[in-house]
PDB file of N, CA and C in Angstrom:
ATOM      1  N   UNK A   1     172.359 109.771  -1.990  1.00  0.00           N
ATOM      2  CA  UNK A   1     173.520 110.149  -2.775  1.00  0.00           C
ATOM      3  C   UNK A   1     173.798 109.047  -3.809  1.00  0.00           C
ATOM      4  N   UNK A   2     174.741 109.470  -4.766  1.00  0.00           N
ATOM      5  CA  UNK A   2     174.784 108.438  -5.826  1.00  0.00           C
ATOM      6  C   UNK A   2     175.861 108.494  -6.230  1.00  0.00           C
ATOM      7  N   UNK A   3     176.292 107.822  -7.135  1.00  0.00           N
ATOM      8  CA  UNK A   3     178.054 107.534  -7.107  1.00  0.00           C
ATOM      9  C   UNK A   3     178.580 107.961  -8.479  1.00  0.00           C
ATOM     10  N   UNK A   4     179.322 109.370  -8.616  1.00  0.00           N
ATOM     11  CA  UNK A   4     179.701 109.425  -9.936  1.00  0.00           C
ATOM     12  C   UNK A   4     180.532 108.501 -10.927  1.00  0.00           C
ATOM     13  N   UNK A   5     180.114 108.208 -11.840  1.00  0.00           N
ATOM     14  CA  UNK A   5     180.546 106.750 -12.946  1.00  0.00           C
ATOM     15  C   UNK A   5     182.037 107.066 -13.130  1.00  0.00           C
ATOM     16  N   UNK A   6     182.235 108.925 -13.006  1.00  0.00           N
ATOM     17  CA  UNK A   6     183.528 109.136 -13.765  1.00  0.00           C
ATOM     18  C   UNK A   6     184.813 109.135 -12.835  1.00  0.00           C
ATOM     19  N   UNK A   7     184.494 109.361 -11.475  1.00  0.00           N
ATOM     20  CA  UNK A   7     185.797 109.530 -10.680  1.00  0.00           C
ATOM     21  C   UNK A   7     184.905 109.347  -9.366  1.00  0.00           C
ATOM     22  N   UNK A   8     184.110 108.492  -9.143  1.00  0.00           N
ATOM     23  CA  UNK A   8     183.489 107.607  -8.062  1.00  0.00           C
ATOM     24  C   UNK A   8     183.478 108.227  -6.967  1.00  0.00           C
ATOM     25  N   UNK A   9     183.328 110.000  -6.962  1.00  0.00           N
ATOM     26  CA  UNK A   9     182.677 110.527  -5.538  1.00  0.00           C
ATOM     27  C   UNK A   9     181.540 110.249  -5.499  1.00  0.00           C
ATOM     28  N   UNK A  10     180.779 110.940  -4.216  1.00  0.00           N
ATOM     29  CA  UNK A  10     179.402 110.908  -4.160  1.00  0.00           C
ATOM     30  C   UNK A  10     179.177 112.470  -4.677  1.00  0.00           C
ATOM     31  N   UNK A  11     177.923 111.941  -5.610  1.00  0.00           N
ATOM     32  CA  UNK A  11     177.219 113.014  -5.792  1.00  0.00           C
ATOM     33  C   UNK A  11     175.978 113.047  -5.663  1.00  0.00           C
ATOM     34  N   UNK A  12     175.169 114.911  -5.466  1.00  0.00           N
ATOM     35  CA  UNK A  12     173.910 114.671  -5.332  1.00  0.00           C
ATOM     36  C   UNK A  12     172.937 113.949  -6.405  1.00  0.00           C
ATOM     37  N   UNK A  13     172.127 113.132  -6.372  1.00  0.00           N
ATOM     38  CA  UNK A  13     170.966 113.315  -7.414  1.00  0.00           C
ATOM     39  C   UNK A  13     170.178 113.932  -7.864  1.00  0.00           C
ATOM     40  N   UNK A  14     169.827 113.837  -8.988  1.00  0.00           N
ATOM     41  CA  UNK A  14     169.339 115.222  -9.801  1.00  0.00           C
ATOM     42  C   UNK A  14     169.786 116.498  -9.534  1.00  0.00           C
ATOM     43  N   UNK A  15     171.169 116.650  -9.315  1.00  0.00           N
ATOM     44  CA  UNK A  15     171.316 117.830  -9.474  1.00  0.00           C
ATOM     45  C   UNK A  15     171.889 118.332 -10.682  1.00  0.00           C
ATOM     46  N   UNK A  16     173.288 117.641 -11.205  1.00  0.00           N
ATOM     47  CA  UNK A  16     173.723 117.424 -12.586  1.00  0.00           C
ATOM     48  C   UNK A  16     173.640 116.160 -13.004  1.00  0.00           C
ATOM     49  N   UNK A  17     173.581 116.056 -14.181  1.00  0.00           N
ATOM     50  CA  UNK A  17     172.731 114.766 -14.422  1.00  0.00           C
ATOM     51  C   UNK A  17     173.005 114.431 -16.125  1.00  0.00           C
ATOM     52  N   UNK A  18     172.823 113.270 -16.591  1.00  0.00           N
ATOM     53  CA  UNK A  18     172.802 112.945 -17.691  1.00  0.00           C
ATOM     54  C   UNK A  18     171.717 111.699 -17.978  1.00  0.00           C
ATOM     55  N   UNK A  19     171.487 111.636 -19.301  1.00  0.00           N
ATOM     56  CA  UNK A  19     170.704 109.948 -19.611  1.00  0.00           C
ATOM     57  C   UNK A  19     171.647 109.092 -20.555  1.00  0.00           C
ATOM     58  N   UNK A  20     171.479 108.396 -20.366  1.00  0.00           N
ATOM     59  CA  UNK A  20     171.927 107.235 -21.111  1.00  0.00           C
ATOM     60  C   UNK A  20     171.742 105.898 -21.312  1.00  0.00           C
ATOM     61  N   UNK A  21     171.020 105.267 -22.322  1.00  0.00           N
ATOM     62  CA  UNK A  21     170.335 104.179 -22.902  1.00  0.00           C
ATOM     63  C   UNK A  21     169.246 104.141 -21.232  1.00  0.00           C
ATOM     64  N   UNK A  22     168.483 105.013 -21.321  1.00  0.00           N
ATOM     65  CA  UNK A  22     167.511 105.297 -20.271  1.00  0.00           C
ATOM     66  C   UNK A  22     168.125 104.902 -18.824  1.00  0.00           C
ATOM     67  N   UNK A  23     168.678 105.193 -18.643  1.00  0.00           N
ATOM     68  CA  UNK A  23     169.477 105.370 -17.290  1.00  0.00           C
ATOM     69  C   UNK A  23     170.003 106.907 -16.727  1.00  0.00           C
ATOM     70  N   UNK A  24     169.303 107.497 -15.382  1.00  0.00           N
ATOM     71  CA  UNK A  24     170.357 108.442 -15.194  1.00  0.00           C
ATOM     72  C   UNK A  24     171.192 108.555 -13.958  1.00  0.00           C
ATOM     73  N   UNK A  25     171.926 109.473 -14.953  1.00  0.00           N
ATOM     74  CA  UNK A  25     173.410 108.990 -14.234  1.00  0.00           C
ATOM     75  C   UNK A  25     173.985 110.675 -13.485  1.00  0.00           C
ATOM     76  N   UNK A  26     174.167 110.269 -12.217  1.00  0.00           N
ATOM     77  CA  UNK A  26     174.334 111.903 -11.564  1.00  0.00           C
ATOM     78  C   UNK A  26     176.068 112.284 -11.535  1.00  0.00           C
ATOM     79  N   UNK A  27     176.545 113.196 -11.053  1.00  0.00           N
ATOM     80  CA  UNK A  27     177.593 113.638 -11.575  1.00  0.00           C
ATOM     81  C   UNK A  27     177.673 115.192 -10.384  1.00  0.00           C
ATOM     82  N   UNK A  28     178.994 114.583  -9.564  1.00  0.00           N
ATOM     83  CA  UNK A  28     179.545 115.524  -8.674  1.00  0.00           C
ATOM     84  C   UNK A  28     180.211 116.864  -9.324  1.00  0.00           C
ATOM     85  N   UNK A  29     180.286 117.211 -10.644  1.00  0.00           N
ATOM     86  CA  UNK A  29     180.412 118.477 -11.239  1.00  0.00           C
ATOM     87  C   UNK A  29     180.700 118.581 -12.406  1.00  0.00           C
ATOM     88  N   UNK A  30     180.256 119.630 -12.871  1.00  0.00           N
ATOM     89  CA  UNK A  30     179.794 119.416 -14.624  1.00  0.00           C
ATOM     90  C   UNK A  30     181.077 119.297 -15.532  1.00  0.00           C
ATOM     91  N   UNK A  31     182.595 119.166 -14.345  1.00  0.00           N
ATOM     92  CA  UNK A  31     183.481 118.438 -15.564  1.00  0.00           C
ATOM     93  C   UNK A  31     183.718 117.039 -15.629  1.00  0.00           C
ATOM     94  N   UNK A  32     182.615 116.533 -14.951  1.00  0.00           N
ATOM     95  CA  UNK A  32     182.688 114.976 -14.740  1.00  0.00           C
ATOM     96  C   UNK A  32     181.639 114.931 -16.106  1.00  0.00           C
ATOM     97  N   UNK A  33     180.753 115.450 -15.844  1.00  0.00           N
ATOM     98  CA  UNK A  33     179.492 115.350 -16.687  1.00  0.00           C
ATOM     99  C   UNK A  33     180.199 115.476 -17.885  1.00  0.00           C
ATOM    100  N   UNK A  34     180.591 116.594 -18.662  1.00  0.00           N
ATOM    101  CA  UNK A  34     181.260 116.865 -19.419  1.00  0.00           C
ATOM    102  C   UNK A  34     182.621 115.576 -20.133  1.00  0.00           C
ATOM    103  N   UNK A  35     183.103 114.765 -19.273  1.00  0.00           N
ATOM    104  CA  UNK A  35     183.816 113.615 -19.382  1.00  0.00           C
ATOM    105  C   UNK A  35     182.656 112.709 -20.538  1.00  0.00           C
ATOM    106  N   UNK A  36     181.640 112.216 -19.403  1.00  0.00           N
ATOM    107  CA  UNK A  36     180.829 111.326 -19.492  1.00  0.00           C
ATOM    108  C   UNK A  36     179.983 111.609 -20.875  1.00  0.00           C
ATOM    109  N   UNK A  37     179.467 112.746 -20.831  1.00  0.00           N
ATOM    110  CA  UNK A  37     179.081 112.812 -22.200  1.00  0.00           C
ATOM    111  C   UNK A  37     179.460 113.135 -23.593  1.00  0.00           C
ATOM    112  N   UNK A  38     181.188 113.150 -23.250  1.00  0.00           N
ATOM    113  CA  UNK A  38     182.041 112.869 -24.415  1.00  0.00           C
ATOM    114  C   UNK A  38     182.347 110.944 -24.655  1.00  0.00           C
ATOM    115  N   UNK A  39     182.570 110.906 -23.927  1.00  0.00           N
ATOM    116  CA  UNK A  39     181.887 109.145 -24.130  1.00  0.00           C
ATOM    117  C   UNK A  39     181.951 108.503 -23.428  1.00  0.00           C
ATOM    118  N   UNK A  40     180.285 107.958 -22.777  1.00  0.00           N
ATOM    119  CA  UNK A  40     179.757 107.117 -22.049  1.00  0.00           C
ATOM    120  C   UNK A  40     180.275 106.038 -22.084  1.00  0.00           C
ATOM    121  N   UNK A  41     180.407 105.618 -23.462  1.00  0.00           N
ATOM    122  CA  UNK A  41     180.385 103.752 -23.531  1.00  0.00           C
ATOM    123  C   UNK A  41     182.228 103.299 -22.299  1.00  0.00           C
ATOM    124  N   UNK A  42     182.764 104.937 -22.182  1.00  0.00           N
ATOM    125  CA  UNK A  42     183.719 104.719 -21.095  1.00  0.00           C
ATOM    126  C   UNK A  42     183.609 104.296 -19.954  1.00  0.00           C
ATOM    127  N   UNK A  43     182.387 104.944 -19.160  1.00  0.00           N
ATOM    128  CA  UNK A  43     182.664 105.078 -18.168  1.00  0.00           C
ATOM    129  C   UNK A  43     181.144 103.707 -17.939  1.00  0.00           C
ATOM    130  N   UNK A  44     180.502 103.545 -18.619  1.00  0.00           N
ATOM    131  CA  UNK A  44     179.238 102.792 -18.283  1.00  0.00           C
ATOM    132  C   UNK A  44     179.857 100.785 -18.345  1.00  0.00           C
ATOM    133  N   UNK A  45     179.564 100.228 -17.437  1.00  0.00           N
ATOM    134  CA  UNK A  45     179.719  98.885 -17.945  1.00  0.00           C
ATOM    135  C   UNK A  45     178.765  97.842 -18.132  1.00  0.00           C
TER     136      UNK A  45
END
């Protein structure tokens, strides 16, 4: 399991998913995802 960046549940890997500066980053549901890929430089440190 892996730890969503945006609101720090666990989520599965590769199931929803994003990249960023070659990193990916998983995401417990696509309105987290949806957060994150309105802007990363938020949630990434």
């Amino acid at each position: 399991m892996a730890k969503d960046p945006v609101c720090g549940m666990e989520a599965k890997e590769g199931k929803i998913t994003s990249k960023y500066k070659c990193k990916t980053y998983s995401f417990c549901s696509s309105t987290c995802k949806w957060a994150f890929d309105s802007n990363p430089k938020q949630f990434v440190k």
